[in-house]
Structure formats: C-alpha cells, structure tokens
C-alpha atoms as a PDB file:
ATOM      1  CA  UNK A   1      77.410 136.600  85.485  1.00  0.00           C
ATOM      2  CA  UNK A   2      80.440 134.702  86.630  1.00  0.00           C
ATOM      3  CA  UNK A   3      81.508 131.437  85.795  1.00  0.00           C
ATOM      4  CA  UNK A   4      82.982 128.531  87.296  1.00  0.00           C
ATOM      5  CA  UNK A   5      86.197 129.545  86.045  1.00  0.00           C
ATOM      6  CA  UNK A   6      85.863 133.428  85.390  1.00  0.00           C
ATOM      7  CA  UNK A   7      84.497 136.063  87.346  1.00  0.00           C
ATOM      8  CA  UNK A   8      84.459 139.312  85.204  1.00  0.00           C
ATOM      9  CA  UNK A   9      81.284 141.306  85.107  1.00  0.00           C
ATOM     10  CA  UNK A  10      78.950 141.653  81.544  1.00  0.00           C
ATOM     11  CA  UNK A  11      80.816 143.888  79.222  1.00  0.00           C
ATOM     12  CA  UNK A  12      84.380 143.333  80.935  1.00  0.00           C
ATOM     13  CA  UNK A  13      85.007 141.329  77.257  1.00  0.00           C
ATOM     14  CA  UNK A  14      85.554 143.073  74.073  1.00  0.00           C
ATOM     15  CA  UNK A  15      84.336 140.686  71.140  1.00  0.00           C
ATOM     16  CA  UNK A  16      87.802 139.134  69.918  1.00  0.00           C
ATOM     17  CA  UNK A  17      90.145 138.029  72.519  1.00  0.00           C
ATOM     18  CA  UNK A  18      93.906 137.119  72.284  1.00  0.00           C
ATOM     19  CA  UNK A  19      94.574 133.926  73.730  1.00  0.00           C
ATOM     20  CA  UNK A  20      98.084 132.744  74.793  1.00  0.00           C
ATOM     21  CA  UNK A  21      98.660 129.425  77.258  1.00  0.00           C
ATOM     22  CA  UNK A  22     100.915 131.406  79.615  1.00  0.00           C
ATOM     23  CA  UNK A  23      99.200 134.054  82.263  1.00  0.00           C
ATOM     24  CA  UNK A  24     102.324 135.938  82.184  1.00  0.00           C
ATOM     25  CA  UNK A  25     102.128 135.826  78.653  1.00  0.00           C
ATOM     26  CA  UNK A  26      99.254 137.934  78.675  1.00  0.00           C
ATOM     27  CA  UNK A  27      99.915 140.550  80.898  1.00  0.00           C
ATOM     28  CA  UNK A  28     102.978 141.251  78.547  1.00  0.00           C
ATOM     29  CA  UNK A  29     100.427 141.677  75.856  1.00  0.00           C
ATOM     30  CA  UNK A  30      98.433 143.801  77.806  1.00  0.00           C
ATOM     31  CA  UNK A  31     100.860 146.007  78.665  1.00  0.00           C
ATOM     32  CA  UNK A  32     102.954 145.889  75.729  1.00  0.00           C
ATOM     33  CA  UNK A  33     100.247 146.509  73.247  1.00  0.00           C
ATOM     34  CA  UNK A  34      97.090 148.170  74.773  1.00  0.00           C
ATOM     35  CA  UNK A  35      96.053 151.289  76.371  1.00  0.00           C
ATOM     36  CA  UNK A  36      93.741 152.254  79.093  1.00  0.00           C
ATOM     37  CA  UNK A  37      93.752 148.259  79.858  1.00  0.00           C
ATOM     38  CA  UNK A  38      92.104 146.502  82.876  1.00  0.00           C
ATOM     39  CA  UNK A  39      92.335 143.374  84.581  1.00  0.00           C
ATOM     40  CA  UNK A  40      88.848 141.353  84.672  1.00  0.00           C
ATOM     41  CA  UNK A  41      89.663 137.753  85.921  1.00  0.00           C
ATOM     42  CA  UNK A  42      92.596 136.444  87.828  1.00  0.00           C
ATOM     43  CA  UNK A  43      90.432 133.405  88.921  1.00  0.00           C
ATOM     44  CA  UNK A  44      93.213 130.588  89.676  1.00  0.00           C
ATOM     45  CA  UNK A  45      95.900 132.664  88.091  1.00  0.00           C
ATOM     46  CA  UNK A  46      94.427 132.917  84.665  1.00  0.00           C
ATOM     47  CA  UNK A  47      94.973 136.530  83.699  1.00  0.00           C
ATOM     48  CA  UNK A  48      92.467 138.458  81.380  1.00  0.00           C
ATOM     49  CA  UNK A  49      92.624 141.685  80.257  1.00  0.00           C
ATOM     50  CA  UNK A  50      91.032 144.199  78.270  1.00  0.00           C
ATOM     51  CA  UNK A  51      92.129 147.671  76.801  1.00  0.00           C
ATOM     52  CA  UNK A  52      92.342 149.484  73.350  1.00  0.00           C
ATOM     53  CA  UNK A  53      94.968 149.048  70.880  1.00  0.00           C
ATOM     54  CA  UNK A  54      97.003 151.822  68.924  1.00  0.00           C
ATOM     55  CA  UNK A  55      94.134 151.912  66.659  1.00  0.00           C
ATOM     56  CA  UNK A  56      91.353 152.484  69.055  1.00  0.00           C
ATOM     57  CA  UNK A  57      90.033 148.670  68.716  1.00  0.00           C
ATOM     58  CA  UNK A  58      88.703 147.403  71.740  1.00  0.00           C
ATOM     59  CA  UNK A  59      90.186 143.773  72.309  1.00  0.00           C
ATOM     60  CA  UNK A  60      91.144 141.692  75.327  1.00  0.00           C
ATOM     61  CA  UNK A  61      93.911 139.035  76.401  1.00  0.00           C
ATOM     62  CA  UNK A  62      93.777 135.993  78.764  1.00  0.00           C
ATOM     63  CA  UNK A  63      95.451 133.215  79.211  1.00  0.00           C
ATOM     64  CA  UNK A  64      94.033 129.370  78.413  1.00  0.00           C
ATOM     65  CA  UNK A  65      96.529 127.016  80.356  1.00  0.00           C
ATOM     66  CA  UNK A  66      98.218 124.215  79.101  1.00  0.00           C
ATOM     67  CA  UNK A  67      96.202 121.128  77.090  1.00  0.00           C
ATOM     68  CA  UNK A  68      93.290 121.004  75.552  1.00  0.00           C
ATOM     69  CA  UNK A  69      90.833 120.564  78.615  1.00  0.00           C
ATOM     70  CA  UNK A  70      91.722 124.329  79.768  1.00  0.00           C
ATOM     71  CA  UNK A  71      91.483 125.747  76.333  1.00  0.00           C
ATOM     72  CA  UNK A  72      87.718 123.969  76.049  1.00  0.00           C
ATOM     73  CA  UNK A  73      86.787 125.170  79.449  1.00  0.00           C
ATOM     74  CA  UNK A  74      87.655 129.227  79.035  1.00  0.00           C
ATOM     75  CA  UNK A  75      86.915 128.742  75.362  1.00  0.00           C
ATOM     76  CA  UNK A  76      83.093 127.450  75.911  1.00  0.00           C
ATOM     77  CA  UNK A  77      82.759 130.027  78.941  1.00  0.00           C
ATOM     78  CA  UNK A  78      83.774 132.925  76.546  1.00  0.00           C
ATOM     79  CA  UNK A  79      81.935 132.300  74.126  1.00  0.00           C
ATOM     80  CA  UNK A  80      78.746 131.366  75.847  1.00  0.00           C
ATOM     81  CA  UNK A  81      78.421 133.821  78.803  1.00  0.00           C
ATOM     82  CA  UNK A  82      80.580 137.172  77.675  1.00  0.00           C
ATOM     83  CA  UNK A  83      79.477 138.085  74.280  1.00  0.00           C
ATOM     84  CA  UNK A  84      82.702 136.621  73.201  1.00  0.00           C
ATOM     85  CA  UNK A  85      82.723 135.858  68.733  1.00  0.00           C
ATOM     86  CA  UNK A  86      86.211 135.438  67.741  1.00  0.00           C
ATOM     87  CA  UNK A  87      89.374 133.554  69.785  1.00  0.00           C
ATOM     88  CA  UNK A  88      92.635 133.750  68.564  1.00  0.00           C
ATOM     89  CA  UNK A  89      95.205 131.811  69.928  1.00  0.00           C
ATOM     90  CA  UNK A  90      99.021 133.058  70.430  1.00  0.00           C
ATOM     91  CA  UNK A  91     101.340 130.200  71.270  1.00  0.00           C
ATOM     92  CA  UNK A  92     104.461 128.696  70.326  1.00  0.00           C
ATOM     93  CA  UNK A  93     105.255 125.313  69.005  1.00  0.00           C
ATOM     94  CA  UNK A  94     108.068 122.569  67.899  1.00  0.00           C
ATOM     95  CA  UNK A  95     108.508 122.332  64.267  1.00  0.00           C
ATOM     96  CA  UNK A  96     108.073 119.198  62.430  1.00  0.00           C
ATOM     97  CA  UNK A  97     109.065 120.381  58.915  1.00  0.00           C
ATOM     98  CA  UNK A  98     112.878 120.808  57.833  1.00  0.00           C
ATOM     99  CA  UNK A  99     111.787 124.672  55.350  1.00  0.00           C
ATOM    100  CA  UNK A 100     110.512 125.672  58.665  1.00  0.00           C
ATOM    101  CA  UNK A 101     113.307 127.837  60.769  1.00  0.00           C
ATOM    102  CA  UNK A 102     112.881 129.166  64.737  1.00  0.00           C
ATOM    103  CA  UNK A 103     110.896 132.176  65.277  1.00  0.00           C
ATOM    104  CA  UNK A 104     108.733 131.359  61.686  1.00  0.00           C
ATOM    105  CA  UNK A 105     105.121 131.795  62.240  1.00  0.00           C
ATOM    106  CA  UNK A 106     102.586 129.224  61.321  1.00  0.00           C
ATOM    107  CA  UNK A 107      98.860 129.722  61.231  1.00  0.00           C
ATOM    108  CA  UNK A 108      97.029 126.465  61.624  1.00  0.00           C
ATOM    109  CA  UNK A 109      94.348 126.037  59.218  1.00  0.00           C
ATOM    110  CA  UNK A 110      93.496 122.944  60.318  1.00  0.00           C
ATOM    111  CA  UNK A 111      94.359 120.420  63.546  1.00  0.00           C
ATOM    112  CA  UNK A 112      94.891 117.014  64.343  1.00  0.00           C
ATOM    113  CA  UNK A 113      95.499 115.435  67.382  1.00  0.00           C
ATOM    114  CA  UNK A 114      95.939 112.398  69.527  1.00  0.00           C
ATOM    115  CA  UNK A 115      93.186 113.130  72.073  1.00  0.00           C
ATOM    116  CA  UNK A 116      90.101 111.771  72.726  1.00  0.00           C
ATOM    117  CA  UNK A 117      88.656 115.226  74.112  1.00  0.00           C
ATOM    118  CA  UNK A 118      86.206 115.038  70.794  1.00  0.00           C
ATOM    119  CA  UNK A 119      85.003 111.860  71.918  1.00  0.00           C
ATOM    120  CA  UNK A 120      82.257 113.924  73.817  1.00  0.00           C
ATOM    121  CA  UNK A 121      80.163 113.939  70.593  1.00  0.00           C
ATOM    122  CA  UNK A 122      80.369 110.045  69.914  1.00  0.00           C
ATOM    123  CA  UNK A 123      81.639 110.575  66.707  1.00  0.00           C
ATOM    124  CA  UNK A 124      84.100 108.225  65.195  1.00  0.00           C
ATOM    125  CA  UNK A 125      87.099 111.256  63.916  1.00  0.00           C
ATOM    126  CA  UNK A 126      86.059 114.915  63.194  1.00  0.00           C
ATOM    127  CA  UNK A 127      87.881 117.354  61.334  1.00  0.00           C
ATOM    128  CA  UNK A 128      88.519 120.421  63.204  1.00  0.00           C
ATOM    129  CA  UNK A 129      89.660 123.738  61.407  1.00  0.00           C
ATOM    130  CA  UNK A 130      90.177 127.575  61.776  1.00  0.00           C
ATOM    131  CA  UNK A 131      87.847 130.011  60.846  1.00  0.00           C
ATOM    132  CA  UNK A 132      88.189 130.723  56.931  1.00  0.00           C
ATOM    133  CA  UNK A 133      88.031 134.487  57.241  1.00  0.00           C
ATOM    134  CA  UNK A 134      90.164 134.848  60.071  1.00  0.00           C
ATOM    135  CA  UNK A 135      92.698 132.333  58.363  1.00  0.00           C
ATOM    136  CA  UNK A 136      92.906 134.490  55.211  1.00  0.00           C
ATOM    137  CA  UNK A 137      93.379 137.959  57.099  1.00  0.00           C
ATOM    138  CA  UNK A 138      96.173 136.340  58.635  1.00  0.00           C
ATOM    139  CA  UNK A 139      97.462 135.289  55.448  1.00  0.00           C
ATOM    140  CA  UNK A 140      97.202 138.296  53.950  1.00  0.00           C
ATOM    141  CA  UNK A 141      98.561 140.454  56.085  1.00  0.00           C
ATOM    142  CA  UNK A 142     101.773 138.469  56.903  1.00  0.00           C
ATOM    143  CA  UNK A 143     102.579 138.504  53.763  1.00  0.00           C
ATOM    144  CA  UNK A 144     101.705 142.314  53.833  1.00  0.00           C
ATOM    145  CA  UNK A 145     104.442 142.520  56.685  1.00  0.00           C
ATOM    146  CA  UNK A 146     107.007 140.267  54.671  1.00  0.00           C
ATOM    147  CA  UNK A 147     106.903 137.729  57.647  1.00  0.00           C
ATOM    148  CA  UNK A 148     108.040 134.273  57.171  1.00  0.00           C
ATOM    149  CA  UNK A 149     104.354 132.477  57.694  1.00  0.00           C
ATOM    150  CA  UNK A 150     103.312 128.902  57.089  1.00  0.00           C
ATOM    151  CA  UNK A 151      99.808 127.677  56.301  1.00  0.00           C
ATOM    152  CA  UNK A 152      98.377 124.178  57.222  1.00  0.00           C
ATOM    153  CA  UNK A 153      98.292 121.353  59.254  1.00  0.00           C
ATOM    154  CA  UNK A 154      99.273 121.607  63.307  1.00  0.00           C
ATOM    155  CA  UNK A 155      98.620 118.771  65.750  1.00  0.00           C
ATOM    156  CA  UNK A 156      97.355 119.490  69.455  1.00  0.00           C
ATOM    157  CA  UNK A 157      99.210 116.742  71.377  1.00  0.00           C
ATOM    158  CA  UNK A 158      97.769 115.689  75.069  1.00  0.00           C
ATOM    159  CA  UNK A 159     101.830 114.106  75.769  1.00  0.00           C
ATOM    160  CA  UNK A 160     104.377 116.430  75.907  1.00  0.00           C
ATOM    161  CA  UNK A 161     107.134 113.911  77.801  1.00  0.00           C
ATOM    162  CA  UNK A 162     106.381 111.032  75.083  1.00  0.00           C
ATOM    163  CA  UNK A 163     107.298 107.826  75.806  1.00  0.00           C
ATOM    164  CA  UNK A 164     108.036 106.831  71.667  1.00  0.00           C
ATOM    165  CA  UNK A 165     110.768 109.833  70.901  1.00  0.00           C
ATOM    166  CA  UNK A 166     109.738 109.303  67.769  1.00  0.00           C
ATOM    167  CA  UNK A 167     105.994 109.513  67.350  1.00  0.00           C
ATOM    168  CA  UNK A 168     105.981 112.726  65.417  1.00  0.00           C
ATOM    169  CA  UNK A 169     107.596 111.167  62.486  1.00  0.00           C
ATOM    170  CA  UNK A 170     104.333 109.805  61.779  1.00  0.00           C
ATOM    171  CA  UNK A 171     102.591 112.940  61.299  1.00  0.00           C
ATOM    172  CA  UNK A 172     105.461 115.101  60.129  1.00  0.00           C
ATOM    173  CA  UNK A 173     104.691 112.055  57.197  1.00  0.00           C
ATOM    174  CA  UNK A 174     102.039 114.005  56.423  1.00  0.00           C
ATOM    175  CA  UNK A 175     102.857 117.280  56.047  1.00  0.00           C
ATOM    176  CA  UNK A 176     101.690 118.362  59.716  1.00  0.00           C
ATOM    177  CA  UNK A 177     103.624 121.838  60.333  1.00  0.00           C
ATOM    178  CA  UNK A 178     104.199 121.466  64.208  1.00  0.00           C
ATOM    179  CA  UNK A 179     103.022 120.079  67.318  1.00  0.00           C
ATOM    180  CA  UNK A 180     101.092 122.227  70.341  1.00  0.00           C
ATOM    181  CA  UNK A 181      98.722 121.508  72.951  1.00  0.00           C
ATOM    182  CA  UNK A 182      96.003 123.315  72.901  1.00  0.00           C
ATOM    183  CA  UNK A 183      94.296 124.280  69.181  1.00  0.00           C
ATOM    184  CA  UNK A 184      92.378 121.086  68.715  1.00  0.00           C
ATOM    185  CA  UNK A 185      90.094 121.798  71.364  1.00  0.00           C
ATOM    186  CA  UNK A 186      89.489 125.377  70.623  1.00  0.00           C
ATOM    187  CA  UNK A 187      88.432 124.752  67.322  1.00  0.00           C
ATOM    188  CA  UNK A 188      86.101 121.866  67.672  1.00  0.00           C
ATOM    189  CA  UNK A 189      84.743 124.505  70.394  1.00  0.00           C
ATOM    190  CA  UNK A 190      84.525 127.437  68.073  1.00  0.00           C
ATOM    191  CA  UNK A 191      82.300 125.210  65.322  1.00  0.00           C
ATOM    192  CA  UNK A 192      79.929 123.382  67.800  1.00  0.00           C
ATOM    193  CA  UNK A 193      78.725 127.032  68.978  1.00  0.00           C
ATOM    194  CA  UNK A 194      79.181 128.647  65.664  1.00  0.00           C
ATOM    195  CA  UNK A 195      81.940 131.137  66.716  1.00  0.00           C
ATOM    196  CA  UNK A 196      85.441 131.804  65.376  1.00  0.00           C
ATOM    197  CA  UNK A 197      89.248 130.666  66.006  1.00  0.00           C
ATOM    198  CA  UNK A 198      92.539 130.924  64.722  1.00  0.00           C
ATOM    199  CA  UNK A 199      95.715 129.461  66.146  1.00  0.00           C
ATOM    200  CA  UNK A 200      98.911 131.017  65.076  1.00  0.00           C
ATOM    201  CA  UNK A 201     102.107 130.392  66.370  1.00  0.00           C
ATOM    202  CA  UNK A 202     105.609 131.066  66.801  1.00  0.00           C
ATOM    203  CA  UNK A 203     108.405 128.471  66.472  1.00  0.00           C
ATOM    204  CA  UNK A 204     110.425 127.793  69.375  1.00  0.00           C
ATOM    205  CA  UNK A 205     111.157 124.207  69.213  1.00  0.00           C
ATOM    206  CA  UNK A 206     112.703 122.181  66.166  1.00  0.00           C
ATOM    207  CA  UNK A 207     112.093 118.255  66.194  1.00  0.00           C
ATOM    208  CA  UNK A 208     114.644 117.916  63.036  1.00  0.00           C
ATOM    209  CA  UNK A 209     117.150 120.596  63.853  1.00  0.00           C
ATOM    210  CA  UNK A 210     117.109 119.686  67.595  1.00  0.00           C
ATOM    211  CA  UNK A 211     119.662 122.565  68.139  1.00  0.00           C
ATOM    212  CA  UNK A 212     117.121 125.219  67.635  1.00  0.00           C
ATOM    213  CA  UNK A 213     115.392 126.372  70.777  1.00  0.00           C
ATOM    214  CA  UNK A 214     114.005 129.423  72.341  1.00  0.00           C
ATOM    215  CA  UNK A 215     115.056 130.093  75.888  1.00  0.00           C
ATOM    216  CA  UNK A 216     112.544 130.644  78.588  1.00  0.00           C
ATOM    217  CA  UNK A 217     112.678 134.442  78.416  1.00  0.00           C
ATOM    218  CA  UNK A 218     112.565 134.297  74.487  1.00  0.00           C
ATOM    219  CA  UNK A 219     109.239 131.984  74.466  1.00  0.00           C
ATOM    220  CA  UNK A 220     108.035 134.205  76.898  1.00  0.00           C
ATOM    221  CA  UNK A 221     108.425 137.477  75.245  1.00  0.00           C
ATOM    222  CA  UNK A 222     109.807 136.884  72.004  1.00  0.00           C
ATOM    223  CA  UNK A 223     106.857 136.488  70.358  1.00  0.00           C
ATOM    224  CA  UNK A 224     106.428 140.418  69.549  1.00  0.00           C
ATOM    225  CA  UNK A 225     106.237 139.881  65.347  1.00  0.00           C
ATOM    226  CA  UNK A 226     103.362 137.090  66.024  1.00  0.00           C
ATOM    227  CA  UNK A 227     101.720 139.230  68.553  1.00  0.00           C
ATOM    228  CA  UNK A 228     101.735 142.298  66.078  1.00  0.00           C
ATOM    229  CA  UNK A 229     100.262 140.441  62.915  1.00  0.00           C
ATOM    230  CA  UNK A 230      97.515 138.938  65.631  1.00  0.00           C
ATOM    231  CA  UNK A 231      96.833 142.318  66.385  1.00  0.00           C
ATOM    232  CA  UNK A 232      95.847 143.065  62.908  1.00  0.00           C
ATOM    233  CA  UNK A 233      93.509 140.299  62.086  1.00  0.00           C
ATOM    234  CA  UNK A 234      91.627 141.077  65.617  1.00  0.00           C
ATOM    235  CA  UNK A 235      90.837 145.144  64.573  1.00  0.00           C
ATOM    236  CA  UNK A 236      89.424 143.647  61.478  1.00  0.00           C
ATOM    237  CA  UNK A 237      87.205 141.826  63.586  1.00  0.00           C
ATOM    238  CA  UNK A 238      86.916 144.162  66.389  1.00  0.00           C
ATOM    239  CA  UNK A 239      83.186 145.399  67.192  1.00  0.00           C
ATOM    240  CA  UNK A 240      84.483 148.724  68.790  1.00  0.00           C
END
C-alpha cells in the first residue's frame, strides 16, 4: 500500500497525525510525548511515527517539508491511502502583529497566501480555512491551560528570501497574524477530500520587533507548550 512518497504498511497510521515541517522535529515529538512508538516511513528523510500518548490515544507524527507543494503531497497521500481523518500542523512562524510576543501561539482559522498552488482547480481565489471543530477545541483548551493563543488570519508564503522587505505590510494591513509556508495547502487539501486540519503555531520570528528571534535549538525544541495543547485537541479526535 505504499506511496510514491511513503512506504508504511495499512494500519501503520493512527487517525489524527501531528504534522511539523522539520523531520527532526518529529522524532522529538515522538520521543518526547509517546509511548511504545514506531517508526513507519523514513522515505527521503521524512520521519513518521506512531505510538500512544499519556492518555492511551493512539496518534502519529511526521514531518511535511518546507512549502506548500510537500505539505499537499504527504497531506493528499495521508488522507487518501492510510485511513488518515484529521492533520494538525505544528510549526512556527514570524509575527506580523505588534500584541503578539515570541513564543505566543496562534491557531490559524483561516489562510491566505501568495501561491498559485490552488490554481489546480481553475478557480479565480478560494478561501481556505481550518476545520471548525478542531479550531474550537484548540480554543478552548488554551484558554483552559492559560496560554497566550491568537485566533485568525495566517498567510502561507511560497518566498521566504523576499525581494520587497516589505511585502508583509500589506497583509499585516489586514489583520493577518503571521506568515508560514505551509498551511494554505493543507487546508485547501483537507476540504477538497472532506477531511480535517488545523495549523497552530508557535512564534519565533517578529517582523515589527525584529529583535525577537528563536535560536535554532529553541525553534527546534522549544515548542513543548504548543506541542502539549496539540496533544489535547488530537485525543479528542483520536479513534483509539
């Protein structure tokens, strides 16, 4: 039952799955936050694991890459070949909003972006948002864990290096949270085949307070109070 892309076996896949960008990323989360996990791809690098949380919820972890064409490609293959409902992205993100501070949390109710990846389905602009149920649960219980959590507006951005330094202005015009590279894709995904997705993630960047920034080892694995809350929202989701 392999893929293209992924070659775990039927079953390897609990229902939900944890989705940061970085491969490394994920095996911290695996062994960080699961028990009795196991590894079931490492096709081109991209880790995936599966194991049982504290709670005895079945979930698993793998990595998307970077940009919205890897996203859509593990995205689609989950969800259409492993039994896999519910996605939720973990990733980090530069802030485009001055009441936003490092480290904050933001869950992405809706994105924007700059891509044409949508263009696929010859439609002029589409709207692409996060599942409402999963949104809310992560609402809910961030506030439940008196985290500092923003709701709304993200943009997936295809440039990272942008030649205009100051393109975001235009969208941080409009109340857009923070810029990342990936949730766009996975959500337009998620509603063509009827599935769920959630994007939440951690500040590590600042585009107005340029002085805040995460080092390498901090976006890496400081990401624990993000990971935790995701956690949550997944055992409600859970099959098993």
């Amino acid at each position: 039952m392999s893929t293209p892309h992924i070659n775990a076996n039927p079953g390897d896949f609990a229902n939900v799955v944890l989705m940061p960008g970085d491969p490394l990323r994920a095996k911290w989360i695996a062994e960080t936050y699961l028990k009795d996990y196991k590894l079931v791809n490492q096709v081109r690098g991209i880790l995936a694991f599966t194991g049982y949380t504290k709670n005895g919820k079945k979930i698993s972890v793998m990595a998307s890459g970077m940009g919205q064409p890897s996203i859509g490609i593990y995205s689609h293959e989950l969800y259409t070949h492993y039994g896999v409902d519910t996605i939720i992205r973990v990733g980090t993100c530069g802030a485009y909003q001055e009441n936003i501070d490092l480290f904050d949390v933001i869950i992405g109710t809706t994105a924007s972006t700059d891509s044409n990846w949508a263009a696929q389905f010859n439609v002029p602009q589409f709207s692409a948002g996060a599942d409402f149920e999963l949104s809310i649960e992560a609402y809910l219980k961030a506030k439940e864990k008196g985290l500092k959590a923003h709701t709304g507006s993200i943009l997936s951005a295809d440039i990272f290096y942008d030649e205009d330094p100051d393109a975001w202005k235009k969208w941080a015009k409009l109340n857009v949270l923070g810029v990342e590279m990936e949730s766009y894709a996975l959500y337009v995904t998620a509603q063509r085949l009827r599935k769920r997705a959630l994007c939440m993630l951690t500040v590590t960047d600042h585009f107005i307070n340029k002085d805040q920034k995460a080092t390498p080892e901090e976006r890496q694995l400081g990401l624990g109070k993000m990971i935790e809350l995701a956690i949550d929202v997944a055992e409600k989701f859970a099959k098993s």
